[in-house]
C-alpha atoms as a PDB file:
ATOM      1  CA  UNK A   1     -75.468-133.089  56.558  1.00  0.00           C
ATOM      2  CA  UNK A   2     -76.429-131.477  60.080  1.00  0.00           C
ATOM      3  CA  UNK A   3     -79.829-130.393  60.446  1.00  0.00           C
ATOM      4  CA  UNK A   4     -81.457-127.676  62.291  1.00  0.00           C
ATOM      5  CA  UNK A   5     -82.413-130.352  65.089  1.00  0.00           C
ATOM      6  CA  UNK A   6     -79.401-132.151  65.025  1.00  0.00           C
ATOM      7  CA  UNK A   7     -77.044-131.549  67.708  1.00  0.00           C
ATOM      8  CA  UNK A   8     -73.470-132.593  68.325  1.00  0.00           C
ATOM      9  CA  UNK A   9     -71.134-133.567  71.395  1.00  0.00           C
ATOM     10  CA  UNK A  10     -68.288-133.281  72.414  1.00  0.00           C
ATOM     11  CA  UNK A  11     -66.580-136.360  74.730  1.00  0.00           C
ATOM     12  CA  UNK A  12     -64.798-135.470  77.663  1.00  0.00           C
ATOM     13  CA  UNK A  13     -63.347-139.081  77.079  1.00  0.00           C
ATOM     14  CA  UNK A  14     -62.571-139.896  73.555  1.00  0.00           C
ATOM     15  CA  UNK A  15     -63.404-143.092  72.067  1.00  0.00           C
ATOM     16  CA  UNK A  16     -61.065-145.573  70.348  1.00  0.00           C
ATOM     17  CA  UNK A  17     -62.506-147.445  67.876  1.00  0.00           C
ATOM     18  CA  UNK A  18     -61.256-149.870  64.456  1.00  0.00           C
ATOM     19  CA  UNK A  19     -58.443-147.719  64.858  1.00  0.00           C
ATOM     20  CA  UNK A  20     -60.052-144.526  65.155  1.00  0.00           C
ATOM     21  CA  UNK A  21     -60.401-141.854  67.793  1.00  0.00           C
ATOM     22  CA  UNK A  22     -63.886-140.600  68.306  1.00  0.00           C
ATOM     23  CA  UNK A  23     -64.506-137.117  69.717  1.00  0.00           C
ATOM     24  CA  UNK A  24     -67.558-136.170  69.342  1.00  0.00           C
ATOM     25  CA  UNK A  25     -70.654-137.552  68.290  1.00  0.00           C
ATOM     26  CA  UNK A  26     -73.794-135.657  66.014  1.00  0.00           C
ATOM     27  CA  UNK A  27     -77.569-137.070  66.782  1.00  0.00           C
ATOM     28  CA  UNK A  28     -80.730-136.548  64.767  1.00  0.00           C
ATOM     29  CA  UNK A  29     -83.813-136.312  65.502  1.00  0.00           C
ATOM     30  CA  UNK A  30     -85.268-139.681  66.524  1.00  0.00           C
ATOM     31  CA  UNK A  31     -87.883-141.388  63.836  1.00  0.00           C
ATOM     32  CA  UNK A  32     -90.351-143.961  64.812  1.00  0.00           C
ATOM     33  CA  UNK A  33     -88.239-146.331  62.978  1.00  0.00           C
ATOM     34  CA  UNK A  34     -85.341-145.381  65.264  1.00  0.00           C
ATOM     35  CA  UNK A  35     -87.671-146.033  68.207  1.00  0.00           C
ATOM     36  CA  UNK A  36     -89.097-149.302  67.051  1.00  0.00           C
ATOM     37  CA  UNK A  37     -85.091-150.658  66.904  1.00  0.00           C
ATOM     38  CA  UNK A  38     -85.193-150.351  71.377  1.00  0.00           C
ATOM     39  CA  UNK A  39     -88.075-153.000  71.236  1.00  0.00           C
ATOM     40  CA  UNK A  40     -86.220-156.110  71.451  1.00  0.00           C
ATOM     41  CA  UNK A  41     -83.735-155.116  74.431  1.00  0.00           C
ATOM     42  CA  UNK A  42     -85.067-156.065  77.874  1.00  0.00           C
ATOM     43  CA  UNK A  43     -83.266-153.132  79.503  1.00  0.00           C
ATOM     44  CA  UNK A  44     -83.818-149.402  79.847  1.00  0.00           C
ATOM     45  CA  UNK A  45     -79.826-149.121  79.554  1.00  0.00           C
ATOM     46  CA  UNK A  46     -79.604-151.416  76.372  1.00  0.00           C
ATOM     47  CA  UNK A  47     -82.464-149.499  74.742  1.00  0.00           C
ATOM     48  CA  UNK A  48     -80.639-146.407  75.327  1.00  0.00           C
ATOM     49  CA  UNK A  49     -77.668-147.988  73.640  1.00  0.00           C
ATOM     50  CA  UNK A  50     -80.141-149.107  70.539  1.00  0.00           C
ATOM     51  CA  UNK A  51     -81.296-145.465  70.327  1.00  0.00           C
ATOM     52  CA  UNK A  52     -77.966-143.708  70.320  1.00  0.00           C
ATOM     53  CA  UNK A  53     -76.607-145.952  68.151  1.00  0.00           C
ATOM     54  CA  UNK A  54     -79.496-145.230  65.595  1.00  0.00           C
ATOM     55  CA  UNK A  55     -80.006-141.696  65.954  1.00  0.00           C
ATOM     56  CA  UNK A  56     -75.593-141.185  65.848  1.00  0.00           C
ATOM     57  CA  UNK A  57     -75.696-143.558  62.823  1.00  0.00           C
ATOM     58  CA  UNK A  58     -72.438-145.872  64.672  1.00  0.00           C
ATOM     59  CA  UNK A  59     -72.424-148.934  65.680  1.00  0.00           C
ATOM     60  CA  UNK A  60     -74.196-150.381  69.092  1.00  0.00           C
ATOM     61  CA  UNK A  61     -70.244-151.460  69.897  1.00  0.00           C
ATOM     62  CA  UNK A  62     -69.164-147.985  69.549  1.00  0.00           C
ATOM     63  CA  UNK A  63     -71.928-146.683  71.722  1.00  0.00           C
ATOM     64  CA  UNK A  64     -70.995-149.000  74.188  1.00  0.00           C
ATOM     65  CA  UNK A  65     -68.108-147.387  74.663  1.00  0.00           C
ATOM     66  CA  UNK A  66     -69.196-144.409  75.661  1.00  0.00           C
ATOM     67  CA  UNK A  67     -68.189-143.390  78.925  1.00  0.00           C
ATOM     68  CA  UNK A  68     -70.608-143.287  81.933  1.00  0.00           C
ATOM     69  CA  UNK A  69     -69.102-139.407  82.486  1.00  0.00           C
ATOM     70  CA  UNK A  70     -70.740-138.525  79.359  1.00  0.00           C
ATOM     71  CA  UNK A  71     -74.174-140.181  79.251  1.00  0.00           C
ATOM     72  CA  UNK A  72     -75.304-137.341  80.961  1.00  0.00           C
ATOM     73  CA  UNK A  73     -74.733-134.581  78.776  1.00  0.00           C
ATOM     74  CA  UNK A  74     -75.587-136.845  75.872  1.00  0.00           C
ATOM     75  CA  UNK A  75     -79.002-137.582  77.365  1.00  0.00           C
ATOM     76  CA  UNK A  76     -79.836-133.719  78.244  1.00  0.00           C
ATOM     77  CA  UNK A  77     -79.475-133.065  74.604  1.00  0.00           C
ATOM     78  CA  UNK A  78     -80.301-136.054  72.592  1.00  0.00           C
ATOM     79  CA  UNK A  79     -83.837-136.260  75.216  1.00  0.00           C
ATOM     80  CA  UNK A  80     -85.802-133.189  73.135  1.00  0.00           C
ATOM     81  CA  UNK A  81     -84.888-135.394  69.740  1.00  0.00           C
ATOM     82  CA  UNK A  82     -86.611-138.047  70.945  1.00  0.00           C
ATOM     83  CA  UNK A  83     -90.908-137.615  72.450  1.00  0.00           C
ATOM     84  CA  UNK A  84     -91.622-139.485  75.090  1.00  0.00           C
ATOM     85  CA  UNK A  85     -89.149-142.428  74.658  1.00  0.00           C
ATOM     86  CA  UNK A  86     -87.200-141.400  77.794  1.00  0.00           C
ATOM     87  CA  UNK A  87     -90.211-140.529  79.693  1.00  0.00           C
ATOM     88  CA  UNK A  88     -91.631-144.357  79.091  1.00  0.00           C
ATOM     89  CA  UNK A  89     -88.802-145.858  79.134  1.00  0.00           C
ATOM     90  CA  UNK A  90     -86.786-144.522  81.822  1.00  0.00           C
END
């Protein structure tokens, strides 16, 4: 159920995945529990993987398939969901 601060994007490169073909992805609002899951990578690009994975509710391995093309736009709108963490972590 989408809420009134989740927000959804579209991939300009779809996603393959178990079989499946991904083309957009829906983010909620980031949790302190969906922070604290970043804390054990060493790297402010695997702790961006950890986050989108929890806040999309998919798998790290899907996330890592995201193309670089669309990091971008996923960041400008998935960055107001989630404080500071971009800010301190960038």
């Amino acid at each position: 159920m989408l809420t009134m601060t989740d927000v959804s994007i579209s991939l300009s490169k779809p996603i393959e995945h178990e079989g499946k073909t991904v083309t957009s992805m829906t983010f909620h609002e980031a949790s302190l529990g969906d922070l604290a899951v970043t804390d054990a990578a060493a790297g402010g690009v695997a702790k961006t993987i950890l986050l989108l994975a929890a806040l999309s509710g998919q798998t790290e391995e899907l996330v890592r398939k995201i193309k670089a093309v669309d990091l971008d736009a996923i960041l400008e709108k998935v960055e107001p969901l989630t404080g500071n963490f971009f800010k301190a972590n960038g």
